[in-house]
Structures are given as structure tokens and as C-alpha cells.
Protein backbone atom coordinates (compact mmCIF):
# COMPACT_ATOMS: atom_id res chain seq x y z
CA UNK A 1 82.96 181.99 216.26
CA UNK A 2 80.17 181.41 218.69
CA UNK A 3 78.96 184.43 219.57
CA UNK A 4 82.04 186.36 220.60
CA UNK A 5 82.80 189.94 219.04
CA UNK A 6 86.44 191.09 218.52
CA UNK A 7 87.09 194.32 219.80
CA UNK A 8 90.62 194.82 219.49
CA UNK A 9 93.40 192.59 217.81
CA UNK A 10 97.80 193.33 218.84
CA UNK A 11 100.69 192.31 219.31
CA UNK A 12 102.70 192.03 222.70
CA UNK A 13 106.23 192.15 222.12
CA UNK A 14 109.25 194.17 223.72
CA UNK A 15 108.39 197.27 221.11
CA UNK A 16 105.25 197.39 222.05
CA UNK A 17 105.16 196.45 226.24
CA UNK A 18 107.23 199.18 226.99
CA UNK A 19 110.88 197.33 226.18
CA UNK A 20 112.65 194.10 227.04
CA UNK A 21 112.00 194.14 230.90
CA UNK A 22 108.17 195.07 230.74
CA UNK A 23 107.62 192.47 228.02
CA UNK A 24 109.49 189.89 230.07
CA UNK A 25 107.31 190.63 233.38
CA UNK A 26 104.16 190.59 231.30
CA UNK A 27 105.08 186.85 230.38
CA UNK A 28 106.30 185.96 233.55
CA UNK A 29 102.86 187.41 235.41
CA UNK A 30 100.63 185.39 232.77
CA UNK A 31 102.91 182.18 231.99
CA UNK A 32 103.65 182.59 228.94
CA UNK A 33 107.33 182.08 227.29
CA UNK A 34 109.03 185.28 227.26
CA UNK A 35 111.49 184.00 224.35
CA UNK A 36 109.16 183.52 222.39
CA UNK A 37 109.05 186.66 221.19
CA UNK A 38 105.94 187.96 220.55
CA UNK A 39 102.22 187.18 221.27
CA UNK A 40 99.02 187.67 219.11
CA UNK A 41 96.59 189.09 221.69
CA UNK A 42 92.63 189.62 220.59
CA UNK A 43 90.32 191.53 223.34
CA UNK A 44 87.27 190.15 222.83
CA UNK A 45 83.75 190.59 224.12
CA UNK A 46 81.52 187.06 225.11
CA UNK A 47 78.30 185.90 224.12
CA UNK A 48 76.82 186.59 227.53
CA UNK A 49 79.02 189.80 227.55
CA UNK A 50 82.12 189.42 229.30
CA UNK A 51 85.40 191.01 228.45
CA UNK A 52 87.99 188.16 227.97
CA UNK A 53 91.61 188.13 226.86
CA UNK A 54 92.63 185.58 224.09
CA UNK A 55 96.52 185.15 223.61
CA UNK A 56 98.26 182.85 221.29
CA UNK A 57 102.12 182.33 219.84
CA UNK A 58 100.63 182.36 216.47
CA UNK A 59 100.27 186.09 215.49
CA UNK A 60 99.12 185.00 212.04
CA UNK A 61 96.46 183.17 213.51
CA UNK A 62 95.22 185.89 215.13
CA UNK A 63 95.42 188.28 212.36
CA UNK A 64 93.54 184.81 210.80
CA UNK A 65 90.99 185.66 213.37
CA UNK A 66 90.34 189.22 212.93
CA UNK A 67 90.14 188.84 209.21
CA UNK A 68 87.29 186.16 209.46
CA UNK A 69 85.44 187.91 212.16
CA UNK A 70 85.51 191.20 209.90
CA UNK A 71 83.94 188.44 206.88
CA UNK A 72 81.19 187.26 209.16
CA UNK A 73 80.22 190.85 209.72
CA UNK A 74 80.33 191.38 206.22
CA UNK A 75 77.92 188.57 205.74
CA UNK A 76 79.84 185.62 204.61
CA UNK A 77 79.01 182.66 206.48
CA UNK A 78 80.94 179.97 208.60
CA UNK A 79 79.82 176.27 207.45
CA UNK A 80 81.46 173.26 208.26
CA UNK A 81 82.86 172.75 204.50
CA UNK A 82 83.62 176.78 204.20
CA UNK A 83 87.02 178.23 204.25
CA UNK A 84 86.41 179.17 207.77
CA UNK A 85 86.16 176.16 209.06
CA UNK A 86 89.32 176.02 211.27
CA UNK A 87 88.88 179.48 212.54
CA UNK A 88 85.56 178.39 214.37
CA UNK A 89 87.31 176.64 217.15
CA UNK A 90 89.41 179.13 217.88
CA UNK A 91 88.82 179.44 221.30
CA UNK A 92 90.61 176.22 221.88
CA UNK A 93 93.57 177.45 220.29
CA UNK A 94 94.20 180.41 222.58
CA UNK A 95 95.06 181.13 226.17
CA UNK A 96 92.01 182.78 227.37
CA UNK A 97 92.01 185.32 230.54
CA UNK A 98 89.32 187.04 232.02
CA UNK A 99 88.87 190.67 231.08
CA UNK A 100 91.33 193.18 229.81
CA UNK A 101 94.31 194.03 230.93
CA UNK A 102 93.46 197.44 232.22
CA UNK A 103 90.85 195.62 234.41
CA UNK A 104 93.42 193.07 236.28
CA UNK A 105 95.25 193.50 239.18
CA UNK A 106 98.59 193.88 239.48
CA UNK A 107 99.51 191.80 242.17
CA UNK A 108 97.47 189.00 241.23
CA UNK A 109 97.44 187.48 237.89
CA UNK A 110 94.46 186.34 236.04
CA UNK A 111 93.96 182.63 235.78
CA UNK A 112 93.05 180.94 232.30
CA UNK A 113 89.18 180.55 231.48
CA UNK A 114 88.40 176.89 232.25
């Protein structure tokens, strides 16, 4: 997982945005679907120590994330045969935003990590 340390791992949904309407304008401001439903959202920190925002549809992937991050830390290794495997690229499978939410401003809306 290259070098990047999970901080914080949620879900964005109506329930937990603040209801239908904040949930929707949350989508809206960051282009993302907002009948989709719900989003798995990781906060993570960078190898050269930015904050950075990873979203993806896939909530199970990103509870797939957390769960091999915490095995890493534990010691268990990612190889290129290993169980792992998939979950090392998964910065290509997310939408990734700079920072944290509580860092972005509201009027402007973060644009994706190239």
C-alpha cells in the first residue's frame, strides 16, 4: 500500500451527512453520483505526509482496505502471490482528493489527485 497510513475509514450516506439534502450536496460538490447511495471514504495520510481523501462506491472494498492495512501493521506481508495482492493498487481504484474534508473550502471543491 505504498507507504500510505489509514487514519480513518466511513461511510458517507444520507444517515450519516446530516440527511438526504446534505448527502446530495456533498455528491454534487465532489462529482460523485448521489443515487448511488453510499460511499466508502478512507482519510488517509501520504508517504511524503499529506492528508488525502480516498472515496470509492465499493464500501466493501474499503472495509477490504482497512482490514489489510491493520494486517500489514500486524506484520503480515504484501507479495505479489499473497492474498493481498489486489489491495496494493488501491489507489487506482479510488477517487482521491486532497486533504480532509474539514480542511476544504466550501465554495470551492477539491479537484481529484492526478
Amino acid at each position: 500500500m505504498g507507504g500510505m497510513r489509514l487514519v480513518a475509514r466511513f461511510t458517507w450516506k444520507p444517515e450519516t451527512t446530516g440527511g438526504e439534502d446534505n448527502y446530495r450536496r456533498v455528491c454534487e460538490r465532489l462529482g460523485l453520483d448521489p443515487l448511488h447511495g453510499s460511499y466508502g471514504v478512507l482519510h488517509v495520510v501520504a508517504a511524503d505526509h499529506s492528508r488525502e481523501t480516498w472515496i470509492t462506491p465499493d464500501e466493501e472494498y474499503a472495509r477490504a482496505v482497512e482490514q489489510a492495512q491493520q494486517l500489514i501493521a500486524g506484520g503480515i506481508s504484501v507479495s505479489s502471490t499473497g492474498p493481498l495482492n489486489g489491495l496494493a493498487q488501491a489507489r487506482d481504484t479510488f477517487v482521491r482528493l486532497p486533504g480532509w474534508p474539514e480542511a476544504w473550502d466550501p465554495n470551492t471543491p477539491p479537484r481529484p489527485l492526478g
